[in-house]
PDB file of N, CA and C in Angstrom:
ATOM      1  N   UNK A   1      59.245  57.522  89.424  1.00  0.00           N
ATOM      2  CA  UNK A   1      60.666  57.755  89.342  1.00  0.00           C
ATOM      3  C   UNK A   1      61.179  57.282  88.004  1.00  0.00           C
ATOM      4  N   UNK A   2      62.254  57.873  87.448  1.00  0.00           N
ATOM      5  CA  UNK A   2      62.543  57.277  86.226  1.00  0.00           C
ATOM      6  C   UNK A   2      63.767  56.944  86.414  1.00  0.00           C
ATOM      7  N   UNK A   3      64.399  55.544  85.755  1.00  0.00           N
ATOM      8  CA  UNK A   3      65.733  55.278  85.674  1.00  0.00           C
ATOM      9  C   UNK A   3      66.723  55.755  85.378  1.00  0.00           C
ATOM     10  N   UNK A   4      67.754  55.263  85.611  1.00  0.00           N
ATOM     11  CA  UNK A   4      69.359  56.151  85.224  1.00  0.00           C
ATOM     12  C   UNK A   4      69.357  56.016  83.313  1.00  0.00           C
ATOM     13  N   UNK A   5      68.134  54.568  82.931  1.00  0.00           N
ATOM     14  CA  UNK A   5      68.382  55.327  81.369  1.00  0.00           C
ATOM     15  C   UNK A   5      67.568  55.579  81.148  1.00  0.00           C
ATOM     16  N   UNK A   6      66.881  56.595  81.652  1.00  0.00           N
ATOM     17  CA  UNK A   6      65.826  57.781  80.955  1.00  0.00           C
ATOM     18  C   UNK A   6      66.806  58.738  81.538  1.00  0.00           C
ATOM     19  N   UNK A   7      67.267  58.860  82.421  1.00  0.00           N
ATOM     20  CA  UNK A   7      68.192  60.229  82.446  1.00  0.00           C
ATOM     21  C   UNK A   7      69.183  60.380  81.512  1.00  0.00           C
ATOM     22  N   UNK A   8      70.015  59.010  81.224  1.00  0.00           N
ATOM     23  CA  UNK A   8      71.037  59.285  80.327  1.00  0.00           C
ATOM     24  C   UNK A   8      69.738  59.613  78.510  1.00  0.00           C
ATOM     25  N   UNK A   9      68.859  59.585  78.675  1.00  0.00           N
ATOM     26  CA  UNK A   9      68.334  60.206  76.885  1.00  0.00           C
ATOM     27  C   UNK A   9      67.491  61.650  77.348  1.00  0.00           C
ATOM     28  N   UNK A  10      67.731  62.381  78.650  1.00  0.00           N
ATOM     29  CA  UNK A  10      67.113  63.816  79.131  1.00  0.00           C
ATOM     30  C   UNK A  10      68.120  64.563  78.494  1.00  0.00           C
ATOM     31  N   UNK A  11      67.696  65.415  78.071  1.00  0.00           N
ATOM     32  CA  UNK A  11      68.832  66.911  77.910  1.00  0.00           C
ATOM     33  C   UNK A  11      69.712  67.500  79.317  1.00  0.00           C
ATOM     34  N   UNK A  12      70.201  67.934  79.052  1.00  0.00           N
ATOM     35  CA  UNK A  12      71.090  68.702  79.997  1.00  0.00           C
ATOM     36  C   UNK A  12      70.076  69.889  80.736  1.00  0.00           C
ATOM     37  N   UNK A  13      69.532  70.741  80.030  1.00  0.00           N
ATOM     38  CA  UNK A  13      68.322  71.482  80.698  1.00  0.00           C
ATOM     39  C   UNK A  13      67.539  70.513  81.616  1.00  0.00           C
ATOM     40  N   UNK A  14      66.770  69.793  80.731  1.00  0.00           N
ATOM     41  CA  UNK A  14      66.060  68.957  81.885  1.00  0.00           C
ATOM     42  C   UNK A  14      66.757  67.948  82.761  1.00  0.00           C
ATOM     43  N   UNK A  15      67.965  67.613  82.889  1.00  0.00           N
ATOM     44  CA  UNK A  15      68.468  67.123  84.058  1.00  0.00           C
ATOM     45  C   UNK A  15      68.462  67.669  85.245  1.00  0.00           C
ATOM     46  N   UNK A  16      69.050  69.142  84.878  1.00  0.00           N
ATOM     47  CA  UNK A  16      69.024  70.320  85.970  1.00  0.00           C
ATOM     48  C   UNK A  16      67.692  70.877  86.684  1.00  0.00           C
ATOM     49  N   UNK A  17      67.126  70.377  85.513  1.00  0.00           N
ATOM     50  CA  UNK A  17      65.204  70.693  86.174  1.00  0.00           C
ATOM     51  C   UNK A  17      65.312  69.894  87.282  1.00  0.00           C
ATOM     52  N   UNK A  18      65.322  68.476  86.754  1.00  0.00           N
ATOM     53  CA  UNK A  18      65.136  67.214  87.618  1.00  0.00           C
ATOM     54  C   UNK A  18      65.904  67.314  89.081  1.00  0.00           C
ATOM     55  N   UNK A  19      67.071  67.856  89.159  1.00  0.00           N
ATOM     56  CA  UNK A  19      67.998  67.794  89.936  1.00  0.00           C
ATOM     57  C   UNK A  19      67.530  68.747  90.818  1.00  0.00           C
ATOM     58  N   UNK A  20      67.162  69.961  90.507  1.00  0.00           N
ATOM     59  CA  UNK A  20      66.325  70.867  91.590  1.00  0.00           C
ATOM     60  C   UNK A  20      65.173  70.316  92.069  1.00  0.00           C
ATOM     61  N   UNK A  21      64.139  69.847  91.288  1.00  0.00           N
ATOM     62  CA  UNK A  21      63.224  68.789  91.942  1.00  0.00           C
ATOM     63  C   UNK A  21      63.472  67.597  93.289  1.00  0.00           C
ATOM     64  N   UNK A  22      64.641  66.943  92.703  1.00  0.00           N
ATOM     65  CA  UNK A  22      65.289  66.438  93.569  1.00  0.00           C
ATOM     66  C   UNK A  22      65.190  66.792  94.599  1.00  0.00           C
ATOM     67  N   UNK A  23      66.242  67.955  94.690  1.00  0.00           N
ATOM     68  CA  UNK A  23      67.155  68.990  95.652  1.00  0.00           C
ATOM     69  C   UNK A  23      65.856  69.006  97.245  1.00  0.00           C
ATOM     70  N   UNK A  24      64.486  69.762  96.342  1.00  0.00           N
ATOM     71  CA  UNK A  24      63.248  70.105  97.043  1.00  0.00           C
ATOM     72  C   UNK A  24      62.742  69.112  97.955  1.00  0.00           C
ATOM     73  N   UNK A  25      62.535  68.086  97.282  1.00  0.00           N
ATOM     74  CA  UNK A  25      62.177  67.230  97.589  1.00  0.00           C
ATOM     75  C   UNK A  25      63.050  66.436  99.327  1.00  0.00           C
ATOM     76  N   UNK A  26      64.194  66.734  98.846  1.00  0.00           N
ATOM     77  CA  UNK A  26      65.316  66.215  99.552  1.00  0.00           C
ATOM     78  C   UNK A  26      65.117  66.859 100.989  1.00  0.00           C
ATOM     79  N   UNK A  27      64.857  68.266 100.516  1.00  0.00           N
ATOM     80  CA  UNK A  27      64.519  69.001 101.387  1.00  0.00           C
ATOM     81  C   UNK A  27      63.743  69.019 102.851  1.00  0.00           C
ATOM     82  N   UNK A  28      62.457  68.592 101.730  1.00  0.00           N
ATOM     83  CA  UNK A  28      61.386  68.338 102.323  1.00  0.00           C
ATOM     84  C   UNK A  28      61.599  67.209 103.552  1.00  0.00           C
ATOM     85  N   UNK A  29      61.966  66.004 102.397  1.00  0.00           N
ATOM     86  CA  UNK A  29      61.944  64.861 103.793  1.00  0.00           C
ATOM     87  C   UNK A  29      62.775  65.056 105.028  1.00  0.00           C
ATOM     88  N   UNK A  30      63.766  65.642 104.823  1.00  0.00           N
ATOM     89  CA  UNK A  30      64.783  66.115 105.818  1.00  0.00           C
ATOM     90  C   UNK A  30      64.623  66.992 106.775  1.00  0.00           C
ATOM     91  N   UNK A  31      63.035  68.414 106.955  1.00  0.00           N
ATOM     92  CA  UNK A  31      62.849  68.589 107.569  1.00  0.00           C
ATOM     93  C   UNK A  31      62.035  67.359 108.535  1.00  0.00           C
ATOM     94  N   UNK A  32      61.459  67.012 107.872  1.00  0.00           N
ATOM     95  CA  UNK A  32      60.145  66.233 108.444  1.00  0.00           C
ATOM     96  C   UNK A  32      60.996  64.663 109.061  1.00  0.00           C
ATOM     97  N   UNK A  33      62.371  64.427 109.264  1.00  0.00           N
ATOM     98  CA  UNK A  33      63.055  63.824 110.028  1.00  0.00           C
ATOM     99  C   UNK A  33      63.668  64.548 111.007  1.00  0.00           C
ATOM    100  N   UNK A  34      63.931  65.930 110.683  1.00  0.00           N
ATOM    101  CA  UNK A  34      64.734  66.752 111.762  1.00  0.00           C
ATOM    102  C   UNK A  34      63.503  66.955 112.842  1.00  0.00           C
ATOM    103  N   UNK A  35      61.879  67.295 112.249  1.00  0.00           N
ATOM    104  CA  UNK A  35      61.007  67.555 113.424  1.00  0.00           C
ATOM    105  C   UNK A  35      60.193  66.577 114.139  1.00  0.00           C
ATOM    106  N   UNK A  36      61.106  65.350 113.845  1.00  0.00           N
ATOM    107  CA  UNK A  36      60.590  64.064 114.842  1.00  0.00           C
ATOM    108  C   UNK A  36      59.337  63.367 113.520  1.00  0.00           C
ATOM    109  N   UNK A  37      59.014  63.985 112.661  1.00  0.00           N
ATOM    110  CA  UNK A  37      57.897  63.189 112.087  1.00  0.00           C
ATOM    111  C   UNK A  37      57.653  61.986 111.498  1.00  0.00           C
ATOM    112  N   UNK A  38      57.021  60.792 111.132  1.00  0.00           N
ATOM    113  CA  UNK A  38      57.586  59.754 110.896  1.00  0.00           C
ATOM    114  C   UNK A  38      56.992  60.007 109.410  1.00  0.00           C
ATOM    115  N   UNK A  39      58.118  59.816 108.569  1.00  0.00           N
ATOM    116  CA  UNK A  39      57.893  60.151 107.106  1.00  0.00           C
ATOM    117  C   UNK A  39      56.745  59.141 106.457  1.00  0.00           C
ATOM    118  N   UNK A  40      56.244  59.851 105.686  1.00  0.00           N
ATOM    119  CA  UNK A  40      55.070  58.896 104.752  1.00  0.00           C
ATOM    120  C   UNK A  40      55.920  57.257 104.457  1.00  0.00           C
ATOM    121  N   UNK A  41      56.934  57.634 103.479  1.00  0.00           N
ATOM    122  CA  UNK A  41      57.708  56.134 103.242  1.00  0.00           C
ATOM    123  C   UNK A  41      58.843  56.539 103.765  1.00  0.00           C
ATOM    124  N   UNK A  42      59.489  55.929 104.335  1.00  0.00           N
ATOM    125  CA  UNK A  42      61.175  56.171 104.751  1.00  0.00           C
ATOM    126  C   UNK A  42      62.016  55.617 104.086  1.00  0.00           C
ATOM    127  N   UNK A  43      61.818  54.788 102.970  1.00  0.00           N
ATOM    128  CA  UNK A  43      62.973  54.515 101.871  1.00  0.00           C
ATOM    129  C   UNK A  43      62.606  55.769 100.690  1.00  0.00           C
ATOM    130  N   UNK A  44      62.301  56.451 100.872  1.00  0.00           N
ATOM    131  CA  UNK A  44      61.843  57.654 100.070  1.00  0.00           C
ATOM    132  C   UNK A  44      63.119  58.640 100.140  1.00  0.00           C
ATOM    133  N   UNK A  45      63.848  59.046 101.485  1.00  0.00           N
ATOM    134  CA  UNK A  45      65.189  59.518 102.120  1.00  0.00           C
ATOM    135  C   UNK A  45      65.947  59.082 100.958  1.00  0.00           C
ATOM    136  N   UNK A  46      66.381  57.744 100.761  1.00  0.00           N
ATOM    137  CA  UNK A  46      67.599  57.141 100.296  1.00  0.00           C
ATOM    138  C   UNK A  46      67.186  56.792  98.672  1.00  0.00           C
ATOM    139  N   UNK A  47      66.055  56.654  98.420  1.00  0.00           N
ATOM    140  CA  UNK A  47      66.033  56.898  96.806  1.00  0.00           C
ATOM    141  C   UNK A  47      65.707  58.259  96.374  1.00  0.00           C
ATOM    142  N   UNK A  48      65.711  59.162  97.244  1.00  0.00           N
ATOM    143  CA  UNK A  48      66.254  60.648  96.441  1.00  0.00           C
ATOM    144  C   UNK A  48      67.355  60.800  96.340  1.00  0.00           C
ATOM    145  N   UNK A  49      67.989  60.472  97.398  1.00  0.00           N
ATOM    146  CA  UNK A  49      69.697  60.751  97.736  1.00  0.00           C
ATOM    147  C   UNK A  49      70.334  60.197  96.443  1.00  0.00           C
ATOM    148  N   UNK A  50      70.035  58.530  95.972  1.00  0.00           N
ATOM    149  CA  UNK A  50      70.595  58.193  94.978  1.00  0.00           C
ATOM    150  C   UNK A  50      70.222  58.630  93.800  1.00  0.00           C
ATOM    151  N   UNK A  51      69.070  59.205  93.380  1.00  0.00           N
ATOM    152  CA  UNK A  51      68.698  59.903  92.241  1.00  0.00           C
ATOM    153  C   UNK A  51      69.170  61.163  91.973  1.00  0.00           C
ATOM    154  N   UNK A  52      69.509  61.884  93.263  1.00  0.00           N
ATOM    155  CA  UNK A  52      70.576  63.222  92.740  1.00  0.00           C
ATOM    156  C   UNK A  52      72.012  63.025  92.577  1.00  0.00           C
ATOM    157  N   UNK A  53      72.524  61.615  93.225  1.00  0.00           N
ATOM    158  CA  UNK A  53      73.685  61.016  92.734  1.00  0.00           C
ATOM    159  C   UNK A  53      73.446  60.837  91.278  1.00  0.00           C
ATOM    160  N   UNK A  54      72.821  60.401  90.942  1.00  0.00           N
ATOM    161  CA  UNK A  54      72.300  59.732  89.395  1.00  0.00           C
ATOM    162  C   UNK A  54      72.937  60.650  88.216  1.00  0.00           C
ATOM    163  N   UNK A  55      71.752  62.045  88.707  1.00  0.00           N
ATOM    164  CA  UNK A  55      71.845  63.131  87.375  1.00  0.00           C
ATOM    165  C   UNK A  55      73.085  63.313  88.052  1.00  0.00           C
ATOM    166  N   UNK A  56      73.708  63.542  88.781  1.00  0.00           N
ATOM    167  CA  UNK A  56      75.161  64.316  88.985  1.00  0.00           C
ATOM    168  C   UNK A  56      76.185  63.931  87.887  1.00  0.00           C
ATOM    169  N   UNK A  57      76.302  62.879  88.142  1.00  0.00           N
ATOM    170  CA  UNK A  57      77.023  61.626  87.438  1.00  0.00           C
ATOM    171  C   UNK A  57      76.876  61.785  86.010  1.00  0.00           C
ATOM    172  N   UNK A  58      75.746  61.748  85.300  1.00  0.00           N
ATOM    173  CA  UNK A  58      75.229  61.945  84.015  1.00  0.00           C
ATOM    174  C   UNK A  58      75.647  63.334  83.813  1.00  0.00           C
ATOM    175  N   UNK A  59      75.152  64.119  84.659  1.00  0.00           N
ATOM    176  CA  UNK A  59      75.746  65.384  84.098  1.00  0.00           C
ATOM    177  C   UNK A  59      77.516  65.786  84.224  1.00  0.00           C
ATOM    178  N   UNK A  60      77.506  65.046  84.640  1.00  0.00           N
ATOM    179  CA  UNK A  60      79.360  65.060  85.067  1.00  0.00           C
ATOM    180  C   UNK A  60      80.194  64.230  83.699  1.00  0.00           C
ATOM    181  N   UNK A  61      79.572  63.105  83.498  1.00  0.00           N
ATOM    182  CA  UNK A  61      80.100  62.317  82.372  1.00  0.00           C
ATOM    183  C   UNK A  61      79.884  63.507  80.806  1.00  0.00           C
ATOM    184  N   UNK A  62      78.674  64.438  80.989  1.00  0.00           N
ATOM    185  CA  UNK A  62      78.319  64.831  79.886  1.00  0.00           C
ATOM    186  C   UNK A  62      79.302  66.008  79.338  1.00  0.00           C
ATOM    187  N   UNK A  63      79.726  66.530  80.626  1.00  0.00           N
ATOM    188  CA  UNK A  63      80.481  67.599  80.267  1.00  0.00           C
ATOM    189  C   UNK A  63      82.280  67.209  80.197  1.00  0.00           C
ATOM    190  N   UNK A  64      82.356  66.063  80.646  1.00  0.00           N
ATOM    191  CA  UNK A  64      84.011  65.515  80.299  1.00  0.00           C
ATOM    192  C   UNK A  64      83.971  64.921  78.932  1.00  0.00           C
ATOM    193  N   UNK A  65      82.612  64.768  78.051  1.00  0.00           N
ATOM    194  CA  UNK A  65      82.612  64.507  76.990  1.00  0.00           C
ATOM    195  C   UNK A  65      82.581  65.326  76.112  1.00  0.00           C
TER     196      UNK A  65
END
């Protein structure tokens, strides 16, 4: 995983990469809680969640700038 400052020195392209990565990912674990499964790590849920908070944010600050 990389920190909020390696995101703030990513480009704007690759944030949006990252952020769909995210997205997938997000995905993923969320079926595999909806079908009863017990996830590989379960703090895995809540540090994606905050990592697509992350780039949001970065990309949100980037464009009011």
């Amino acid at each position: 995983m990389k920190g909020a400052k390696d995101f703030k020195t990513m480009s704007s392209s690759d944030l949006h990469a990252r952020l769909g990565e995210f997205k997938k990912e997000l995905l993923k674990l969320n079926v595999q809680v909806a079908t009863g499964a017990n996830p590989a790590s379960p703090g895995k849920l809540k540090q994606t969640k905050k990592n697509i908070a992350r780039v949001l944010t970065d990309l949100q600050r980037r464009e009011e700038a």
